[in-house]
Protein backbone atom coordinates (compact mmCIF):
# COMPACT_ATOMS: atom_id res chain seq x y z
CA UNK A 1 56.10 33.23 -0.85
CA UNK A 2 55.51 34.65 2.43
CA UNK A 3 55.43 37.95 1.54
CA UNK A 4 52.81 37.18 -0.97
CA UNK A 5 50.74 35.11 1.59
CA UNK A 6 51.03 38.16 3.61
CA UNK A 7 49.78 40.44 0.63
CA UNK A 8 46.76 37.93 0.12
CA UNK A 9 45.20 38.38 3.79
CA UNK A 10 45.84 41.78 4.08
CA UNK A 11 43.99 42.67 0.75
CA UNK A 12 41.67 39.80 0.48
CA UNK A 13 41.02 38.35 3.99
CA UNK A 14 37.57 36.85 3.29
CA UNK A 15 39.21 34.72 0.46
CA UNK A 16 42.68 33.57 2.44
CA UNK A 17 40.60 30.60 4.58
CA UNK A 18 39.61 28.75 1.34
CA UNK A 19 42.97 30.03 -0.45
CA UNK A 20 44.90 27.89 2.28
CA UNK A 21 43.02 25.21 2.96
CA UNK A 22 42.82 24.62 -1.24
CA UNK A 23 46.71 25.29 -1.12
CA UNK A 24 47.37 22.53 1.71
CA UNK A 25 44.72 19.82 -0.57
CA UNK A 26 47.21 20.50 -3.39
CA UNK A 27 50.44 20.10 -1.39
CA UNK A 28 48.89 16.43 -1.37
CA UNK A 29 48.37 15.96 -4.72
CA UNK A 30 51.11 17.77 -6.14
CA UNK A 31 53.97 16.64 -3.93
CA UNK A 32 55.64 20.17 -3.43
CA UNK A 33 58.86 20.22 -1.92
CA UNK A 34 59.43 20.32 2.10
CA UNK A 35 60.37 24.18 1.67
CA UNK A 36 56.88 25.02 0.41
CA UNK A 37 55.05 22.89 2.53
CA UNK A 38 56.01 24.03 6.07
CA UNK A 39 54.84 27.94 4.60
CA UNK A 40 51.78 26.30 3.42
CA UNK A 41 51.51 24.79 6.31
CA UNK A 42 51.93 27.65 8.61
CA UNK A 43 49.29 29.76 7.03
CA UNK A 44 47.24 27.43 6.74
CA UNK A 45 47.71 27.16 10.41
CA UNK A 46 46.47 30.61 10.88
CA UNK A 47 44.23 31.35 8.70
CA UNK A 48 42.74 28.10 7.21
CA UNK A 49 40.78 27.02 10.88
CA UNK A 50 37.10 27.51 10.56
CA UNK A 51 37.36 28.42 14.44
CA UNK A 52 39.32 31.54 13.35
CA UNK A 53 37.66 34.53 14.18
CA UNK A 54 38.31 37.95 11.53
């Protein structure tokens, strides 16, 4: 999953904001397990903040 995640903002960085913030509304709603979460999580962490500058 990482790796992927990693993939994603390398190739696509104007899309990974909305990917992860998206991602972190469905942890909610789907009830993923802890595992997924906390990567969720920590991308969203970096790249979901509309303060981040790139």
């Amino acid at each position: 999953m990482e790796e992927v995640f990693g993939q994603l903002v390398s190739n696509i960085p104007q899309d990974a904001r909305g990917f992860f913030q998206e991602g972190m509304q469905q942890m909610d709603i789907v009830g993923y397990p802890d595992e997924v979460r906390q990567v969720m999580e920590k991308y969203s962490g970096l790249w979901g903040s509309e303060s981040r500058l790139h």
